[in-house]
Structure formats: C-alpha cells, structure tokens
Protein backbone atom coordinates (compact mmCIF):
# COMPACT_ATOMS: atom_id res chain seq x y z
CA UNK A 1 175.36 -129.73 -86.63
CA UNK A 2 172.22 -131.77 -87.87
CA UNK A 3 171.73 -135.73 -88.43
CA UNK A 4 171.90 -137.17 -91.71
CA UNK A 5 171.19 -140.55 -92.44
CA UNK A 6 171.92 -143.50 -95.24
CA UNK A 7 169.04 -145.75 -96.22
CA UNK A 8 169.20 -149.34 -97.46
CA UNK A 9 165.96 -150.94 -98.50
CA UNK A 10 166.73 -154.55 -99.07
CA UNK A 11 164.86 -155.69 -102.15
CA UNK A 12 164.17 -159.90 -102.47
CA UNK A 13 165.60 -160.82 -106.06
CA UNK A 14 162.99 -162.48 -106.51
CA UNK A 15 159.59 -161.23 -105.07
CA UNK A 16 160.57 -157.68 -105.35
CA UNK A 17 159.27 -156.84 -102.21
CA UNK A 18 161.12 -154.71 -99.29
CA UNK A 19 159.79 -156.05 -95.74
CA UNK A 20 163.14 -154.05 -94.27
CA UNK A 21 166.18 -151.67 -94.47
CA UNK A 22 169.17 -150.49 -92.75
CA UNK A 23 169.70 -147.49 -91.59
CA UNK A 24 172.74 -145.36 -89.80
CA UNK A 25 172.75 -141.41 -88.95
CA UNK A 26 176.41 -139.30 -88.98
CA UNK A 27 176.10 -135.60 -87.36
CA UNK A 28 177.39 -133.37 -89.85
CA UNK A 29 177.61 -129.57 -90.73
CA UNK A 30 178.23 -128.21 -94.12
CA UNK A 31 176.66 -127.67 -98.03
CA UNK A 32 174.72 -129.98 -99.12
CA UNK A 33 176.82 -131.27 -101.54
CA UNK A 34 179.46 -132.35 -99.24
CA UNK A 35 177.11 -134.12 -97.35
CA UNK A 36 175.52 -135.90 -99.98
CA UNK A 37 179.14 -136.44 -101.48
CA UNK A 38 180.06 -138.26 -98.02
CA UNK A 39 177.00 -139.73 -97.87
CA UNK A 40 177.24 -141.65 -101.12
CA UNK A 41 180.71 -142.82 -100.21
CA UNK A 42 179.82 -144.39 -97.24
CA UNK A 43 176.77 -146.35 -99.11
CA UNK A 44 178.71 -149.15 -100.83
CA UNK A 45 179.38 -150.59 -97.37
CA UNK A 46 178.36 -148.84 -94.41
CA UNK A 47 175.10 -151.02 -94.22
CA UNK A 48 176.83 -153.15 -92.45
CA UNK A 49 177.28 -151.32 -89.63
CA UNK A 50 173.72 -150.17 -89.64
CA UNK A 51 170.95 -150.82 -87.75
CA UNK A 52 167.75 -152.80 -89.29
CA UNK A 53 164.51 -151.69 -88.85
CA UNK A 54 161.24 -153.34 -90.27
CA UNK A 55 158.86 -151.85 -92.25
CA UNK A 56 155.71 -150.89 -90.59
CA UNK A 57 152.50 -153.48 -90.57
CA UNK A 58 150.34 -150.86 -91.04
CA UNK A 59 151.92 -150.81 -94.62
CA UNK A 60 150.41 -153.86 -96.52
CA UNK A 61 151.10 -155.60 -99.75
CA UNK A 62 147.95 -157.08 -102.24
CA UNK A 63 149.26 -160.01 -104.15
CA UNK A 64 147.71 -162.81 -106.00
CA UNK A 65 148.63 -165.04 -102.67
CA UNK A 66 146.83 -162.13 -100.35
CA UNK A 67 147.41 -158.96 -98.21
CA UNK A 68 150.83 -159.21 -96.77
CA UNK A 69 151.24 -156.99 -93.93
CA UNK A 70 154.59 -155.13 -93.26
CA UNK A 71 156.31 -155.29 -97.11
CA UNK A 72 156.17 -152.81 -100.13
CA UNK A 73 157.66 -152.83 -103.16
CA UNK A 74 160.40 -151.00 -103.86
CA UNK A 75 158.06 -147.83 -105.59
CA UNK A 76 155.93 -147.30 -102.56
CA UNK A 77 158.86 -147.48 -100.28
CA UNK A 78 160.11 -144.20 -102.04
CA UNK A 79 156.94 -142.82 -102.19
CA UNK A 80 156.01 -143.11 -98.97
CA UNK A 81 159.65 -142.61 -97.67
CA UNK A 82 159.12 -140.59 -94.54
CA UNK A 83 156.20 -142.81 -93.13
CA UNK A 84 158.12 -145.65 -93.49
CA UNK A 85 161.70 -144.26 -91.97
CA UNK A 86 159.82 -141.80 -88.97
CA UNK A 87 160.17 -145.15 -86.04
CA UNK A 88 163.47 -145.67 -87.09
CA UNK A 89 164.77 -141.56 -87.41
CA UNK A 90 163.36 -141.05 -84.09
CA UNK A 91 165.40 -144.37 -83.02
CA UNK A 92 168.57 -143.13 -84.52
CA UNK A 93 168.39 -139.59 -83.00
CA UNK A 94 167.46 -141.03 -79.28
CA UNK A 95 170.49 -143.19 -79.73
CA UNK A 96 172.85 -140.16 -81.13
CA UNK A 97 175.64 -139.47 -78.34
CA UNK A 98 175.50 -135.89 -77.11
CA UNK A 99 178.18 -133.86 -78.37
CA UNK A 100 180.31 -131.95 -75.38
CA UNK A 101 182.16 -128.73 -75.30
CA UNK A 102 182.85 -125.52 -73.17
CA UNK A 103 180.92 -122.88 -73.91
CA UNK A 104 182.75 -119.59 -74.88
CA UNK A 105 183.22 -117.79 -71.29
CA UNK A 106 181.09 -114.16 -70.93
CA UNK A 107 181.51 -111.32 -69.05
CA UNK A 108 178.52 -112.22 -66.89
CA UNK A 109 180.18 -115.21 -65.58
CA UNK A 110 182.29 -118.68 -65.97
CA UNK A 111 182.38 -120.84 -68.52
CA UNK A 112 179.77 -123.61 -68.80
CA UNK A 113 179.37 -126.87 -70.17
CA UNK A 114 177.24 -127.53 -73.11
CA UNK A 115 175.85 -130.27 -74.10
CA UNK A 116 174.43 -130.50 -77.73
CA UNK A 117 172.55 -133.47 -78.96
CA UNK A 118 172.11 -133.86 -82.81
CA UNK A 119 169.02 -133.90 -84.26
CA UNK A 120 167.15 -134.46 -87.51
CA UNK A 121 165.91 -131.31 -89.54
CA UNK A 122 161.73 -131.63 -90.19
CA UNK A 123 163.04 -132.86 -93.67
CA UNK A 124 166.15 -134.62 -93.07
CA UNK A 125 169.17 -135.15 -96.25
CA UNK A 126 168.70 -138.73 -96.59
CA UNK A 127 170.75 -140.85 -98.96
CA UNK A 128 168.93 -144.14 -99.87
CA UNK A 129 170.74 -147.04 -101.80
CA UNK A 130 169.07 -149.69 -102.56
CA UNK A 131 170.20 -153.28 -101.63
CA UNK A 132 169.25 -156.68 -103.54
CA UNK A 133 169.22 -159.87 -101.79
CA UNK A 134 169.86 -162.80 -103.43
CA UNK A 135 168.35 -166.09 -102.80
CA UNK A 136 171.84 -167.12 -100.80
CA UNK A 137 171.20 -164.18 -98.43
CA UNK A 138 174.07 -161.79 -100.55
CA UNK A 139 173.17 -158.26 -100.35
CA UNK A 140 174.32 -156.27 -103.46
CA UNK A 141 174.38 -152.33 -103.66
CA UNK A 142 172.58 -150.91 -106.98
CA UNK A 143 174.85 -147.70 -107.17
CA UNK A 144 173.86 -144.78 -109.61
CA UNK A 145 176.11 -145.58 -112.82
C-alpha cells in the first residue's frame, strides 16, 4: 500500500497566477489505472476536503509591477511540480494514520502486531486538476473533456 495524492492549483481568473493549491493523499494498492481512475473521480470535489498549502517563496514571479515572491503561473507550477508539492507530500505522509493488523503467526513464535504507515513512492502517482477562482472567490474544476 503506497500514498497517492490529488492536486489542485488554484489559478486567479484574472492574473493567472497560482500563489496555492490543495492537496489530499488516499493509501491505495493496485494498477495504475485504477488508481488514476479513482483518482480522477474524486477531483471534481474532493478539494474541499483538502488541505491548502502555499507555494514556496523561494519560487518568485517577474511582472511588469515587480518580483512577486511565492506565485507561479500555472506552466511553471507543472514544470516544477515536485519542488513545489515536496513541503506539503512530506506533510501529508506525517499526517497519514498508521494502518494496523496482526501479523500472520510463525512457527518461531506468536503473532505480532504490525503497524504499517503509508508512504509516498520517490515518484509518487499524482493527479493534478486545476482549479479557477473567480473574482467572487468560486473555485471551478477545469476537467479533461
């Protein structure tokens, strides 16, 4: 069982820019196309149950106004997806509850409790949808046609 997370980069309407998303991790087991198939099924509204994270000051936008510090546009946040998502994957998987279970009993000696805790894979199945805000603070998903 691994971690698998949706991603929802809120876009402004109007600017363009991304200063944050939502994110939410599920423990799952199975091909990859089950998991993305879940994934996207949950994406229409499970950002609301998500958790928000900011995007990082280090990143910085150049506009004709100056150098705003945590925002990208919408381009750079996929390009530079698992800079911008490593505080917030490392958040989600501390936060994981541990799963329980009995381990299968040996000939050596008694069963034993096991304690697993989920965790994401070096390159972790992300789904990322992106949200637009509107200027009245709406938050529309832009999902694939």
């Amino acid at each position: 069982m691994e971690l698998v997370a949706n991603i929802w980069p809120v876009v402004d309407s109007l600017s363009g820019v991304v200063q944050r998303y939502f994110a939410r991790a599920y423990a799952m087991e199975g091909p990859d196309e089950v998991i993305g198939a879940t994934l996207r099924a949950l994406a229409p509204t499970d950002f609301r149950m998500a958790s928000l994270f900011r995007i990082p000051e280090r990143f910085k936008l150049v506009s004709e106004h100056g150098e705003l510090s945590g925002c990208v546009t919408i381009g750079t946040f996929h390009a530079h997806l698992g800079d911008i998502l490593e505080p917030a994957l490392q958040e989600l998987e501390r936060g994981y509850a541990p799963v329980q279970g009995i381990a299968v009993a040996s000939s050596t000696g008694p069963m034993k409790g096991v304690v697993v805790r989920p965790r994401f894979r070096p390159d972790p199945y992300l789904c990322v949808t992106t949200l637009i805000e509107t200027p009245e603070g709406q938050l529309i998903p832009q999902l694939p046609g």
